[in-house]
Protein backbone atom coordinates (compact mmCIF):
# COMPACT_ATOMS: atom_id res chain seq x y z
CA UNK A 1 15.89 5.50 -28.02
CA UNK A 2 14.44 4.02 -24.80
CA UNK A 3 13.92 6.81 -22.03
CA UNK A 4 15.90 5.69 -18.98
CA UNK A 5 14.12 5.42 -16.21
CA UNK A 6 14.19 7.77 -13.17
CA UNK A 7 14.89 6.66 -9.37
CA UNK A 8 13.35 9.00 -7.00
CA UNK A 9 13.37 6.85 -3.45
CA UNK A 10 16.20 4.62 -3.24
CA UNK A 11 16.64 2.40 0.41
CA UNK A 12 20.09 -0.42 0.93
CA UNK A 13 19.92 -2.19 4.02
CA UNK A 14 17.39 -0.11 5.44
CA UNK A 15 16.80 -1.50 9.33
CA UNK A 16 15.34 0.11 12.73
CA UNK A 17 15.42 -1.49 15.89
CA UNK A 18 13.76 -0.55 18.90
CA UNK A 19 15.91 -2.59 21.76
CA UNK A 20 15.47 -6.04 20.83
CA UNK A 21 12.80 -5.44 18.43
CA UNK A 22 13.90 -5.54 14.66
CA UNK A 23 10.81 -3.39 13.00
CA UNK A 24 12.33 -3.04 9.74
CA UNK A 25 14.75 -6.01 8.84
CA UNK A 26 17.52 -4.89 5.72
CA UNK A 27 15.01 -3.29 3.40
CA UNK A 28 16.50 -2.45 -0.18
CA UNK A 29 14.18 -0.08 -2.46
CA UNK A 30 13.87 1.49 -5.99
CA UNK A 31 10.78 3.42 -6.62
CA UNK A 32 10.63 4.63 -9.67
CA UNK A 33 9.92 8.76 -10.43
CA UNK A 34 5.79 9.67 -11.44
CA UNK A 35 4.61 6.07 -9.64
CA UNK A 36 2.56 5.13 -7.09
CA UNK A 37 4.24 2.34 -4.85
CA UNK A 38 2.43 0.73 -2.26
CA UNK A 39 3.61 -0.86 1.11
CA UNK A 40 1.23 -3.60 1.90
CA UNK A 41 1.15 -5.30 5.41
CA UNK A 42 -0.69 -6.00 8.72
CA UNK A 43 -0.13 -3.95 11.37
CA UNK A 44 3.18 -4.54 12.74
CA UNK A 45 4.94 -5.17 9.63
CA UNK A 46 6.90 -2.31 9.42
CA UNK A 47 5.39 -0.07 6.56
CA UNK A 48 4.95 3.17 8.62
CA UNK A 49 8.60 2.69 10.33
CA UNK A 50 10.33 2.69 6.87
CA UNK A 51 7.66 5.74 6.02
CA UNK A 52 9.46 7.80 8.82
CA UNK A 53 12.70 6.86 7.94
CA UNK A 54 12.66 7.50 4.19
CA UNK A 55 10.43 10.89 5.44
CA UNK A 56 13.37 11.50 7.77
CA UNK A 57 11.70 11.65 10.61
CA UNK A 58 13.10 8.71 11.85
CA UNK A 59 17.38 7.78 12.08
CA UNK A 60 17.86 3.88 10.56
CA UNK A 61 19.84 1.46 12.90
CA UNK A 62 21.82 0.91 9.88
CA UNK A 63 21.35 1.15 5.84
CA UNK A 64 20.88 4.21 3.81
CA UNK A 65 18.35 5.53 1.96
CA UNK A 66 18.11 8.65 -0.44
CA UNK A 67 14.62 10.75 -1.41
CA UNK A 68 15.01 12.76 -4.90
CA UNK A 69 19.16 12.60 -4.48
CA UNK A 70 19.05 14.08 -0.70
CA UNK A 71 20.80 11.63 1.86
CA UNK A 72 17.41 11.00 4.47
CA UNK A 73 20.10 10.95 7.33
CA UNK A 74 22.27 13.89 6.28
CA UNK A 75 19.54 16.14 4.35
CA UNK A 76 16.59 15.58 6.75
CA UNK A 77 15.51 19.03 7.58
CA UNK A 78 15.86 19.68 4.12
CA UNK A 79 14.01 17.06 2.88
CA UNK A 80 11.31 17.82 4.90
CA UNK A 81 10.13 21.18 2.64
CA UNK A 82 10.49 19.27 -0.41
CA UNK A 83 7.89 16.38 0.25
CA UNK A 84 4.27 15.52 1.40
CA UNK A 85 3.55 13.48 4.31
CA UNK A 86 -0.14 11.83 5.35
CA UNK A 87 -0.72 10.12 8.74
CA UNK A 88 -3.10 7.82 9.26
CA UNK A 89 -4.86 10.27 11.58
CA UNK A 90 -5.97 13.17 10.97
CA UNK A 91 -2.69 15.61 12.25
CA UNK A 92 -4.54 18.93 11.03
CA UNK A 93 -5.97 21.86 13.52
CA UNK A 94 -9.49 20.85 14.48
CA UNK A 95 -10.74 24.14 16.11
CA UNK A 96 -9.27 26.09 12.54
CA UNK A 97 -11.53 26.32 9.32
CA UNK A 98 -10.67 24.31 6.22
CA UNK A 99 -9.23 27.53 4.82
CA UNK A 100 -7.49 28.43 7.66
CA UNK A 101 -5.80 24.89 8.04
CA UNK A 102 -4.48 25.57 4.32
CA UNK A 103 -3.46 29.12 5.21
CA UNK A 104 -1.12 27.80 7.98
CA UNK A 105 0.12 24.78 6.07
CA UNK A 106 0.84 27.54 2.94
CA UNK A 107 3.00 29.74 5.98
CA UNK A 108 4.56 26.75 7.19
CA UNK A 109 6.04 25.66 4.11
CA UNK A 110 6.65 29.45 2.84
CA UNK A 111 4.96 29.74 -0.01
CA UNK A 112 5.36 33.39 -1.35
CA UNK A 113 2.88 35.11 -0.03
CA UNK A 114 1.63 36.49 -3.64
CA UNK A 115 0.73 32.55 -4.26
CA UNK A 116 -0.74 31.49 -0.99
CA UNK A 117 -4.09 32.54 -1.32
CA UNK A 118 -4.57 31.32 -5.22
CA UNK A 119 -3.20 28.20 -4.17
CA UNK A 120 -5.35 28.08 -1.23
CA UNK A 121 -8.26 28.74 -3.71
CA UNK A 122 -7.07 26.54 -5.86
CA UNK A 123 -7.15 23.35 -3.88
CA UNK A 124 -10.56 24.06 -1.99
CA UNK A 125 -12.00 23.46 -5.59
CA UNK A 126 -9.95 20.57 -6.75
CA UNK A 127 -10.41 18.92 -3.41
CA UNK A 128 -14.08 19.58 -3.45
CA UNK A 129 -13.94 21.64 -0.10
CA UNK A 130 -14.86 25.29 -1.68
CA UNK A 131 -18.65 24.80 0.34
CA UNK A 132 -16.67 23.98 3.45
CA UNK A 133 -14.16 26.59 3.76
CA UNK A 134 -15.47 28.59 7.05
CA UNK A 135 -16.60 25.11 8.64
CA UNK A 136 -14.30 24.00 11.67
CA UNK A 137 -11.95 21.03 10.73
CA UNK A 138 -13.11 18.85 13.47
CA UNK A 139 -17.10 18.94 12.66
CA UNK A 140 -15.79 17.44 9.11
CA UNK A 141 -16.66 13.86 7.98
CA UNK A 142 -13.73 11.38 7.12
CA UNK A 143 -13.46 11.33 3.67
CA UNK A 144 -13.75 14.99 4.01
CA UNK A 145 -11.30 15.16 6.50
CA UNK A 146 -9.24 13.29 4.27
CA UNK A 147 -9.38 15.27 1.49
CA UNK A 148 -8.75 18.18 3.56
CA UNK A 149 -5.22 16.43 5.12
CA UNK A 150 -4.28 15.23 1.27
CA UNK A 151 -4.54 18.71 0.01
CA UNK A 152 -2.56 20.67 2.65
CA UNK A 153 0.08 17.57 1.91
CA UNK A 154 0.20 18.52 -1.77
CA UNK A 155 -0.45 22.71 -0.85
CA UNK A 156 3.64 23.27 -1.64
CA UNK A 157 3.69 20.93 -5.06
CA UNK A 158 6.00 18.27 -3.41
CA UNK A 159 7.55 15.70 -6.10
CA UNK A 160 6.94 12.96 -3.37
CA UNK A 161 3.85 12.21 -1.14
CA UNK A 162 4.04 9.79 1.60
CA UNK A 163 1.00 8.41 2.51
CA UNK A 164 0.68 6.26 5.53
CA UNK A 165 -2.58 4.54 5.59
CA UNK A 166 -4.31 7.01 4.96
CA UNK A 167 -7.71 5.50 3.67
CA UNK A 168 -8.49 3.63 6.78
CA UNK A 169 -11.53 5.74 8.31
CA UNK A 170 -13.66 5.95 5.26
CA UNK A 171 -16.16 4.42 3.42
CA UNK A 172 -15.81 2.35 -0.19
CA UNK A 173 -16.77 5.90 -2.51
CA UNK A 174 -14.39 7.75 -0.98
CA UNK A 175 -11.62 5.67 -0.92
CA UNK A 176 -11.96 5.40 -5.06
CA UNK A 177 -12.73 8.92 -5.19
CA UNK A 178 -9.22 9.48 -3.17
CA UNK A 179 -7.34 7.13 -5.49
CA UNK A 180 -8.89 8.58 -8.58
CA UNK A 181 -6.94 12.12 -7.21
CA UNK A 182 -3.46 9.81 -6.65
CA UNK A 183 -4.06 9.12 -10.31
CA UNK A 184 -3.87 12.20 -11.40
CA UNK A 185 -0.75 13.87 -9.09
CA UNK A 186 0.83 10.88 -10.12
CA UNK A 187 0.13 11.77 -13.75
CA UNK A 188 1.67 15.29 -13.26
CA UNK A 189 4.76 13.48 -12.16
CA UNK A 190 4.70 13.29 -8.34
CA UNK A 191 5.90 10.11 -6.94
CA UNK A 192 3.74 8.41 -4.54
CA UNK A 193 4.68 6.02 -1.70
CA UNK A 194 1.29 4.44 0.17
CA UNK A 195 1.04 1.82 2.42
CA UNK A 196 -2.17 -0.01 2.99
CA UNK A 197 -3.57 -3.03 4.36
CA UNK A 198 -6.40 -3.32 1.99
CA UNK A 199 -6.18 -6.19 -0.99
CA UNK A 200 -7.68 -3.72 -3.86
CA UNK A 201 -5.92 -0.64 -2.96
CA UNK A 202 -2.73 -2.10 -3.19
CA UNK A 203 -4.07 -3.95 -6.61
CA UNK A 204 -4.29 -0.07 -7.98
CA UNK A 205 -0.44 0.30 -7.30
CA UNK A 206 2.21 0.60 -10.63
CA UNK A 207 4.54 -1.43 -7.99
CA UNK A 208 4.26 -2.48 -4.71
CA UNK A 209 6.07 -4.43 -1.26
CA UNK A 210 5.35 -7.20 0.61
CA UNK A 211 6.45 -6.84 4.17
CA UNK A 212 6.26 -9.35 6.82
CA UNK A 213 7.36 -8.88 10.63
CA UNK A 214 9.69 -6.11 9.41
CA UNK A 215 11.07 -7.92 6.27
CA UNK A 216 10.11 -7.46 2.33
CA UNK A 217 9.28 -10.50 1.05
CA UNK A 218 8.24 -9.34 -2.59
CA UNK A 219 8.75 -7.10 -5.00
CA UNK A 220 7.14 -5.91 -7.82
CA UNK A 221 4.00 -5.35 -10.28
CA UNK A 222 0.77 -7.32 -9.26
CA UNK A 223 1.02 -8.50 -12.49
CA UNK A 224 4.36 -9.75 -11.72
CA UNK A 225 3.98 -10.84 -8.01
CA UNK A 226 1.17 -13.34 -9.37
CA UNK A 227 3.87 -14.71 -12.00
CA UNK A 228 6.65 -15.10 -9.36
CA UNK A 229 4.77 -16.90 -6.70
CA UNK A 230 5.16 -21.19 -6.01
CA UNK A 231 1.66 -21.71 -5.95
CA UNK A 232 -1.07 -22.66 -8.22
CA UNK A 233 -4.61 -21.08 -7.92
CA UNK A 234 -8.02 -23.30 -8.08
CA UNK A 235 -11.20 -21.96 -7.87
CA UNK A 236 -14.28 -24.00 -7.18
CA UNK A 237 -17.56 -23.51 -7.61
CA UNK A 238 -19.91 -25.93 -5.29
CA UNK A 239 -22.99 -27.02 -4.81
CA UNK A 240 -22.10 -27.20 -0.82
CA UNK A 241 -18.40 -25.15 -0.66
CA UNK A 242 -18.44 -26.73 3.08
CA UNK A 243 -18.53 -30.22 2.40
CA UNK A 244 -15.70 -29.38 -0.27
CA UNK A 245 -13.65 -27.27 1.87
CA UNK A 246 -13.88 -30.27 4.56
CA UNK A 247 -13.22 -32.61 2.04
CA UNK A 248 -10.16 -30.86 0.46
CA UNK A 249 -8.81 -29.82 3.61
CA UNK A 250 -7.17 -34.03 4.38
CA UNK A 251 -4.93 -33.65 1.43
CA UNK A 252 -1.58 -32.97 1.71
CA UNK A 253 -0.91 -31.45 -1.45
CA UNK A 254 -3.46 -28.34 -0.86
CA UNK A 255 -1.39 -25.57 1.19
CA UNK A 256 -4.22 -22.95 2.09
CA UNK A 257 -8.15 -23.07 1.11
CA UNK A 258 -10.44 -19.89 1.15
CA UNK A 259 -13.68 -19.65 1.55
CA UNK A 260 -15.85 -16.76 -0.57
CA UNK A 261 -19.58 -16.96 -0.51
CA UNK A 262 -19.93 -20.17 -2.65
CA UNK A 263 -16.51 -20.32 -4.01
CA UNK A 264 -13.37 -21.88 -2.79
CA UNK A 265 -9.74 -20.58 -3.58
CA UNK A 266 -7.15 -23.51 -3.39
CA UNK A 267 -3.95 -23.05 -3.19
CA UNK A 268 -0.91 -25.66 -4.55
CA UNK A 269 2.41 -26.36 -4.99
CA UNK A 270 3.76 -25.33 -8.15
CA UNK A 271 5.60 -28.53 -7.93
CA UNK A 272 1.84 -30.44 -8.70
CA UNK A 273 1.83 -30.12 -12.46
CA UNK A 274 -1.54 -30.76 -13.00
CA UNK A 275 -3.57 -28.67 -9.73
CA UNK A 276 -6.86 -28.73 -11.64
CA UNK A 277 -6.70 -33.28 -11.99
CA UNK A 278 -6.41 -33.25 -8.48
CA UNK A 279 -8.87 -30.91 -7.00
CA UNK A 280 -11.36 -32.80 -9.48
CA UNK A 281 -10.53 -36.21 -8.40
CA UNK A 282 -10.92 -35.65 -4.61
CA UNK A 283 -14.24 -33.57 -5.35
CA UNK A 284 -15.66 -36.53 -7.32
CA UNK A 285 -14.26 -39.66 -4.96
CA UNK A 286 -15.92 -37.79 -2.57
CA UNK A 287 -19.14 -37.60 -4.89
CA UNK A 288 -19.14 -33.92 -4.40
CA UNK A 289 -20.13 -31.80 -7.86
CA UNK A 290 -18.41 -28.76 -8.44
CA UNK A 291 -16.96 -26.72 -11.29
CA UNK A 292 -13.07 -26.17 -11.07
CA UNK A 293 -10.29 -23.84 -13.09
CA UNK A 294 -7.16 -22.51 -12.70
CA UNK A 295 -7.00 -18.81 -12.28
CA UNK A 296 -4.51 -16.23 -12.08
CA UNK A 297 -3.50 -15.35 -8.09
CA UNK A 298 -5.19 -12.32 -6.74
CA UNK A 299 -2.78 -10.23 -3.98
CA UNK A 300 -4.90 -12.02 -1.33
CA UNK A 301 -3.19 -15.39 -2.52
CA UNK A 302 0.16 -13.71 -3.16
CA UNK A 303 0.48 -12.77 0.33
CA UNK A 304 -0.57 -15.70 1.93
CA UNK A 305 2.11 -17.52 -0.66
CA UNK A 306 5.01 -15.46 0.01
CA UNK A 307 4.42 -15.03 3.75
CA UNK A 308 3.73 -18.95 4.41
CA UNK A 309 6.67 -19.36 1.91
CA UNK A 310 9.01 -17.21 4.73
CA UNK A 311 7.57 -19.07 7.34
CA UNK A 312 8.40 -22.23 6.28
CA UNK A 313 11.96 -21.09 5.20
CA UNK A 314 12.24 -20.00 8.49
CA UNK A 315 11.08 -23.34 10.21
CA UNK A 316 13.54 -25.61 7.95
């Protein structure tokens, strides 16, 4: 027999307005219990006002949304001691130690007082802080800083983490090395929402959302979000990817072209059934040599897709 599968974060109609300005537009959710779901976005789009709301730190304009069964309207202050919540900035005490910035997080969410200090203990070594206990907060570097803000959000074992960009101040190693530890609290069950405006982190999500100007324009795996999308993908491989980017650019079936290093990334119509034919007959009436294929859309091309997709729904 199948095992059914859990809901922990559920959002209908989910919308904030501030005046005239619609941040979050009638966003439904289902996030599934022991997965990492990722908001992805520019700045703007709304990911760390739905955050808030779900965190119930914010009141919708109008929809509803529930967080392990708890109303986020009704339950808020409740809510509150059962989950984790990451800012983008570092919200900790900078003139405390690392120890005593996990002491105070262990008082402020209770934790009997015969646990606080193994659990204190306890993340300084998984976090990879023990050497930096005594040192003051704000002399720390950011990825330590980071690790220091995930693991007083995970000091009271919350089955939810919300983490709002919280990988944007550090460098490439310790931005894996943080997702490596998502990997594992999500293995032990905890359910983890992240938004993000970086292409590969969002790649690393079970499921993510698309959100544009406030609205959710997809849904789903990347796996899936590649599948769903109306374009076709054509990479090409060129002698002089300027001349072919110039050349490509006049037709009207080609929607968006990218430019990486030597290689192009078309995009086209689903509608075209053969996008491969006629990429390779404008290369060669233009006597320009180049290899071509069809590939599979990376999230790069699945948000330009769905957002130019909106756009142009928008415009008709």
């Amino acid at each position: 027999m199948m095992n059914q599968k859990q809901i922990a974060i559920t959002a209908s109609g989910l919308t904030m307005r501030f005046g005239s300005l619609v941040a979050v537009d009638d966003v439904d959710l289902e996030i599934e219990k022991g997965s990492i779901y990722g908001f992805l976005g520019p700045n703007g789009s709304g990911k760390s006002t739905t955050i808030r709301m779900l965190c119930g730190l914010l009141t919708p304009s109008s929809g509803s949304s529930t967080v392990m069964g708890m109303d986020t309207k009704k339950e808020s202050e409740s809510l509150k001691q059962k989950i984790g919540y990451m800012t983008q900035r570092f919200s900790l005490y900078e003139d405390l130690s690392v120890k005593e910035n996990l002491q105070f997080i262990s008082e402020i969410y209770a934790v009997p007082g015969k646990e606080r200090k193994h659990r204190v203990v306890e993340l300084l070594d998984s976090f990879k802080l023990a050497d930096r206990a005594k040192q003051r907060s704000g002399t720390l570097s950011g990825g330590q800083k980071q690790r220091l803000a995930l693991a007083a959000a995970t000091l009271h074992k919350p089955e939810i983490l919300f983490l709002d960009e919280p990988t944007s101040a550090v460098d490439p190693q310790n931005r894996r090395d943080f997702w490596e530890k998502l990997f594992e609290l999500a293995e032990q069950g905890t359910t983890i929402l992240v938004s993000t405006h970086y292409m590969d982190e969002a790649a690393r999500c079970h499921r993510l959302a698309i959100l544009d100007e406030g609205v959710k324009v997809a849904d789903g795996s990347p796996r899936q979000l590649g599948e769903s999308i109306s374009s076709h993908v054509v990479e090409i491989e060129a002698d002089d990817p300027n001349n072919a980017r110039l050349c490509l650019m006049g037709s009207e079936e080609i929607s968006s072209i990218t430019q990486l290093g030597i290689k192009l990334r078309v995009m086209i119509p689903k509608t075209i059934s053969d996008p491969v034919q006629l990429v390779t007959n404008s290369l060669v009436a233009a006597n320009i040599q180049a290899k071509t294929e069809q590939v599979f859309p990376d999230l790069e091309d699945i948000f330009v897709s769905v957002t130019q997709q909106r756009r142009q729904e928008q415009g008709s």
